[in-house]
N, C-alpha and C. Protein backbone atom coordinates (compact mmCIF):
# COMPACT_ATOMS: atom_id res chain seq x y z
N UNK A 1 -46.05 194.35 77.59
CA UNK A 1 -46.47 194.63 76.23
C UNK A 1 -46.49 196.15 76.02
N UNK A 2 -46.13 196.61 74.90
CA UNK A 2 -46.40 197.88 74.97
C UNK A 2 -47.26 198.75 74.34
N UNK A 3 -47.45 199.77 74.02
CA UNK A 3 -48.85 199.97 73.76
C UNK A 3 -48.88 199.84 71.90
N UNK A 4 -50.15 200.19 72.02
CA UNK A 4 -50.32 199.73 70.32
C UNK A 4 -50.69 200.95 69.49
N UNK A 5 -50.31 200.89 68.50
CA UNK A 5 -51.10 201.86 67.18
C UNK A 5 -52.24 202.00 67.29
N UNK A 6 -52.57 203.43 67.99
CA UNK A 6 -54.25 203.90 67.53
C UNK A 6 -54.44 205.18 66.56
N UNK A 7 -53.47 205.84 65.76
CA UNK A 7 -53.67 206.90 65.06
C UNK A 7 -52.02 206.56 64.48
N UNK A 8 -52.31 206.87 62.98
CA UNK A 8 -51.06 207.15 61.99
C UNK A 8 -51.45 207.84 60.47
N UNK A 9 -50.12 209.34 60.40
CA UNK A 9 -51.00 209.37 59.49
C UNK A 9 -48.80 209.56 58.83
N UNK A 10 -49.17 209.13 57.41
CA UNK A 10 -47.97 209.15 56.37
C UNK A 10 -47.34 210.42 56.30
N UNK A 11 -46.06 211.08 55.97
CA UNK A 11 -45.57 211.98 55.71
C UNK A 11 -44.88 211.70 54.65
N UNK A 12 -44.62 213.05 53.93
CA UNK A 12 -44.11 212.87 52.41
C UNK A 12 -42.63 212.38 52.52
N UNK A 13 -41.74 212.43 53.63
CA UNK A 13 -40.48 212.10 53.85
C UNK A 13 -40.28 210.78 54.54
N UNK A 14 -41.47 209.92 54.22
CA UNK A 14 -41.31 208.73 54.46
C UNK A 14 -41.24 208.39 55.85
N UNK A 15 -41.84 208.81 56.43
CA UNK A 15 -41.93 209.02 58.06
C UNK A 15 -43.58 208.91 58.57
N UNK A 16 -43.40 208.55 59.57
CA UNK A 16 -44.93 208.13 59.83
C UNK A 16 -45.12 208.98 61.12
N UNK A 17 -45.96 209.80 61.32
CA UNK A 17 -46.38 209.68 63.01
C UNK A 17 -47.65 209.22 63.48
N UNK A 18 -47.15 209.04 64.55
CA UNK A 18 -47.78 207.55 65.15
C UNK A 18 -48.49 207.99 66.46
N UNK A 19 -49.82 207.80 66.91
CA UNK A 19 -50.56 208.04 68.44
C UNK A 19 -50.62 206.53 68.94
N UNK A 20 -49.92 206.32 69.97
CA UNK A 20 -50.18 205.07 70.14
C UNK A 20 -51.44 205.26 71.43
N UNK A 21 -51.77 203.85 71.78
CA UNK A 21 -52.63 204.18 72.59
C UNK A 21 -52.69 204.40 73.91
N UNK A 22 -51.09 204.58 74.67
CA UNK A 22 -50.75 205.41 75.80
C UNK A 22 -51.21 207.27 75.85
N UNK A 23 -51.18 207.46 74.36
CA UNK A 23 -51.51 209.02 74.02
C UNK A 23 -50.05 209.31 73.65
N UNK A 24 -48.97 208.68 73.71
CA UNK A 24 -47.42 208.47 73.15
C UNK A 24 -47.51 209.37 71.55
N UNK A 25 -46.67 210.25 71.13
CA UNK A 25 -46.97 210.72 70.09
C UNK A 25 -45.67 210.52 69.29
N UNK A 26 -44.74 209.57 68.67
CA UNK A 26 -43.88 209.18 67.89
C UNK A 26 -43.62 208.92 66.40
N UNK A 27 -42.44 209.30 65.91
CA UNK A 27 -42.30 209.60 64.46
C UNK A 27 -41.38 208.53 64.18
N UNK A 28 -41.80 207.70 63.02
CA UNK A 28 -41.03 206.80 62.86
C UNK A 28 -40.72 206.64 61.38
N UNK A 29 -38.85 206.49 60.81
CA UNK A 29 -38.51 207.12 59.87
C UNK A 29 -38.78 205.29 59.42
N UNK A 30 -39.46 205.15 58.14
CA UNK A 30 -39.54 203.99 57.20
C UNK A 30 -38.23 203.98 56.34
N UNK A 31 -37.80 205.15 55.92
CA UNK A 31 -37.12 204.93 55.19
C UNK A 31 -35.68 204.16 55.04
N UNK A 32 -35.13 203.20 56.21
CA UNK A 32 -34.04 202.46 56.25
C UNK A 32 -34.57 201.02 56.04
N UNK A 33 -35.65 200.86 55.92
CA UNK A 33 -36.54 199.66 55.37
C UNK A 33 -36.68 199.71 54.06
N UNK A 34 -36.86 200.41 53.34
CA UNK A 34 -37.22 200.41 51.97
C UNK A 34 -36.74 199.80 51.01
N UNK A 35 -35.23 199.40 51.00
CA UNK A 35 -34.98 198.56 50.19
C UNK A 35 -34.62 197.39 50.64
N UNK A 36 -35.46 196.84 51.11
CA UNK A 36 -35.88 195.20 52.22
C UNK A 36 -36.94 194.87 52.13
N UNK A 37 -36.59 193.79 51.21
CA UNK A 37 -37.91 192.60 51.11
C UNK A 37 -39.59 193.43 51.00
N UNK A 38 -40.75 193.62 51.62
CA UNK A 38 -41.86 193.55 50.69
C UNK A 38 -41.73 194.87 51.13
N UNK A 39 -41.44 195.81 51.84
CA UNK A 39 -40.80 196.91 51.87
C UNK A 39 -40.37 197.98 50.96
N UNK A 40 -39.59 197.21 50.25
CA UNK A 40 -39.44 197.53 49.03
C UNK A 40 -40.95 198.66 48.09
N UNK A 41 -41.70 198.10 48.06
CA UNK A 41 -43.20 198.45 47.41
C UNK A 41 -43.60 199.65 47.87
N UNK A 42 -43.35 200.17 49.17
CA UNK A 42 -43.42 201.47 50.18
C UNK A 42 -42.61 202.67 49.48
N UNK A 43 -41.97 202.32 48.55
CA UNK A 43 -41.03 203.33 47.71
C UNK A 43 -41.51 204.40 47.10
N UNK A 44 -43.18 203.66 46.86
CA UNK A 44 -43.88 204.54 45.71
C UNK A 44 -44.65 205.08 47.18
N UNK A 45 -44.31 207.10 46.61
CA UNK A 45 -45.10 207.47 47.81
C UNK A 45 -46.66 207.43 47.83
N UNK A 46 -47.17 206.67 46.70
CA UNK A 46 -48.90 206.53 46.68
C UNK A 46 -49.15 205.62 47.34
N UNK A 47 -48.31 204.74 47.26
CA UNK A 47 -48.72 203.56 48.26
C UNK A 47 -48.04 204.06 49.56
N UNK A 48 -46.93 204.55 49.69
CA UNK A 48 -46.77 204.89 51.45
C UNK A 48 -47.57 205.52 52.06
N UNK A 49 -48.27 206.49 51.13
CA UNK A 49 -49.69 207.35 51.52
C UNK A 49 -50.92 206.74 52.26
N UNK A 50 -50.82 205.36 52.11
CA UNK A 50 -52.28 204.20 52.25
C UNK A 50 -52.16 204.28 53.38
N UNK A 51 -51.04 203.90 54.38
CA UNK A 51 -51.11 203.99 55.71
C UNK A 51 -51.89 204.19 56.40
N UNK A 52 -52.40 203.28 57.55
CA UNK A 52 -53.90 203.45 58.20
C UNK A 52 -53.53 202.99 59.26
N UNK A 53 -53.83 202.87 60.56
CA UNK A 53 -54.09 202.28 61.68
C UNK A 53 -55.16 200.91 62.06
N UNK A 54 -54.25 200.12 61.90
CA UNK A 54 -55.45 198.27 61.68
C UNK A 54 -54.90 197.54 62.60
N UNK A 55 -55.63 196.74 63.62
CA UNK A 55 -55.08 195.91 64.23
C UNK A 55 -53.75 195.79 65.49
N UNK A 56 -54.09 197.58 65.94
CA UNK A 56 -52.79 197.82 66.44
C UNK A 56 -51.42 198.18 65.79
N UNK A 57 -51.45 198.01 64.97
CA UNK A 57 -50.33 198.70 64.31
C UNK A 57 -50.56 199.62 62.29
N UNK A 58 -49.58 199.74 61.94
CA UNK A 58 -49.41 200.19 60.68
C UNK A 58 -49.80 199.40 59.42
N UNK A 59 -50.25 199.75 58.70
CA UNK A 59 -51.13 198.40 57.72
C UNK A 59 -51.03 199.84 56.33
N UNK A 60 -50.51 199.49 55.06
CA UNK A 60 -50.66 199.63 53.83
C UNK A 60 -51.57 198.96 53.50
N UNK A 61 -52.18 199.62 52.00
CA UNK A 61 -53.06 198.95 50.87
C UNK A 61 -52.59 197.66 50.86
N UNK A 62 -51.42 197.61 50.13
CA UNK A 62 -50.71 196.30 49.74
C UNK A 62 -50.57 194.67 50.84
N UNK A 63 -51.21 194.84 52.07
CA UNK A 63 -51.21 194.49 53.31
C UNK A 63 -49.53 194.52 53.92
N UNK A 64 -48.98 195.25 53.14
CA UNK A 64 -47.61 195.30 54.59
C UNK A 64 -48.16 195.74 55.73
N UNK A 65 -47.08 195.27 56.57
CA UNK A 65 -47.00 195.66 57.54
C UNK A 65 -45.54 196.08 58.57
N UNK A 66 -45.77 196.65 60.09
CA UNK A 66 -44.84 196.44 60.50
C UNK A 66 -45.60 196.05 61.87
N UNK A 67 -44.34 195.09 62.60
CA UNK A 67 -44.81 194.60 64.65
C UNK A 67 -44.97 196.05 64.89
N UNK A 68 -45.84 196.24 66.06
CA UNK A 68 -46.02 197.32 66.52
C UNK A 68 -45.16 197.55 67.50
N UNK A 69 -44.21 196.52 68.35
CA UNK A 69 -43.26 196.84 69.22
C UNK A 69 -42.33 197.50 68.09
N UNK A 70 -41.74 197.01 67.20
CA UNK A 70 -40.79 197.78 66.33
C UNK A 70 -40.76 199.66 66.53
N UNK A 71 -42.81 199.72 65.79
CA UNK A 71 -42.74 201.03 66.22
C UNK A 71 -42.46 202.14 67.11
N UNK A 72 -42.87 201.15 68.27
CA UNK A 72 -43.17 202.27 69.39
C UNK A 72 -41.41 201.81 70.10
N UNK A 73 -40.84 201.14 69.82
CA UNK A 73 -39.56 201.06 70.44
C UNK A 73 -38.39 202.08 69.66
N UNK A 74 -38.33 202.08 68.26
CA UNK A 74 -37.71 202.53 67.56
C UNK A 74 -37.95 203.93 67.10
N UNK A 75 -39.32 204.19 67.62
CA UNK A 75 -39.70 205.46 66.95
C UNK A 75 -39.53 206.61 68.06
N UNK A 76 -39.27 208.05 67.44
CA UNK A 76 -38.61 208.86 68.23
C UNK A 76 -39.78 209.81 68.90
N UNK A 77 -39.42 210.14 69.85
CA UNK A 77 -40.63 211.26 70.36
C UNK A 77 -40.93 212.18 69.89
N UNK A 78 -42.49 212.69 69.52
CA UNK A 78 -42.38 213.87 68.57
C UNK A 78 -42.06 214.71 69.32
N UNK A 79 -42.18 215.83 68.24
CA UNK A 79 -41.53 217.34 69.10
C UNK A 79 -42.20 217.72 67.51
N UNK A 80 -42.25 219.30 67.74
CA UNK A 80 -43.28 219.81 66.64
C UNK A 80 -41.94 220.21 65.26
N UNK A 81 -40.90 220.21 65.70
CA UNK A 81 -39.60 220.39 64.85
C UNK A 81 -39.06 218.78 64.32
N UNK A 82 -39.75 217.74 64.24
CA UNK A 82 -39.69 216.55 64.35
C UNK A 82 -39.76 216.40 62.74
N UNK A 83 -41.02 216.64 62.41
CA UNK A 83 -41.74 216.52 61.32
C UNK A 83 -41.12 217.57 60.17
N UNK A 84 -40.88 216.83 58.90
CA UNK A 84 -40.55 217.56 57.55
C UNK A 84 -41.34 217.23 56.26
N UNK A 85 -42.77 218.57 56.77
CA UNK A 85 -43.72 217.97 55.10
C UNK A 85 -43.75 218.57 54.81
């Protein structure tokens, strides 16, 4: 299993970074989801803003979600040149 979402906070470029709970520090781009199914709704950056850490993984207002393996498999290692806010 791998580890889970314990810290996320939203970026304005539709990108999330992510602390999982190895201490793993990963950036993960939402934006090739967005126009897919409830996904879709994440468009508006007030609601991509909601982003919280629930249950191990990523949780919006709206209750989307994403698996937390998704995240931590797909998402890239930060590096401080990673991030564009």
């Amino acid at each position: 299993m791998n580890p889970r979402v314990q810290t996320v906070k939203a970026q304005k470029d539709f990108t999330l970074l992510i602390t999982f709970t190895n201490g793993l520090q990963k950036v993960f781009d939402v934006k090739p989801y967005l126009e897919t199914g409830v996904f879709k709704s994440l468009k508006n950056i007030a609601m991509f803003s909601t982003a919280h850490a629930e249950y191990g993984t990523v949780v919006w207002q709206n209750n989307v979600d994403f698996d937390p393996d998704t995240l931590f498999l797909e998402g890239e290692k930060f590096s401080s040149g990673t991030l564009q806010t």
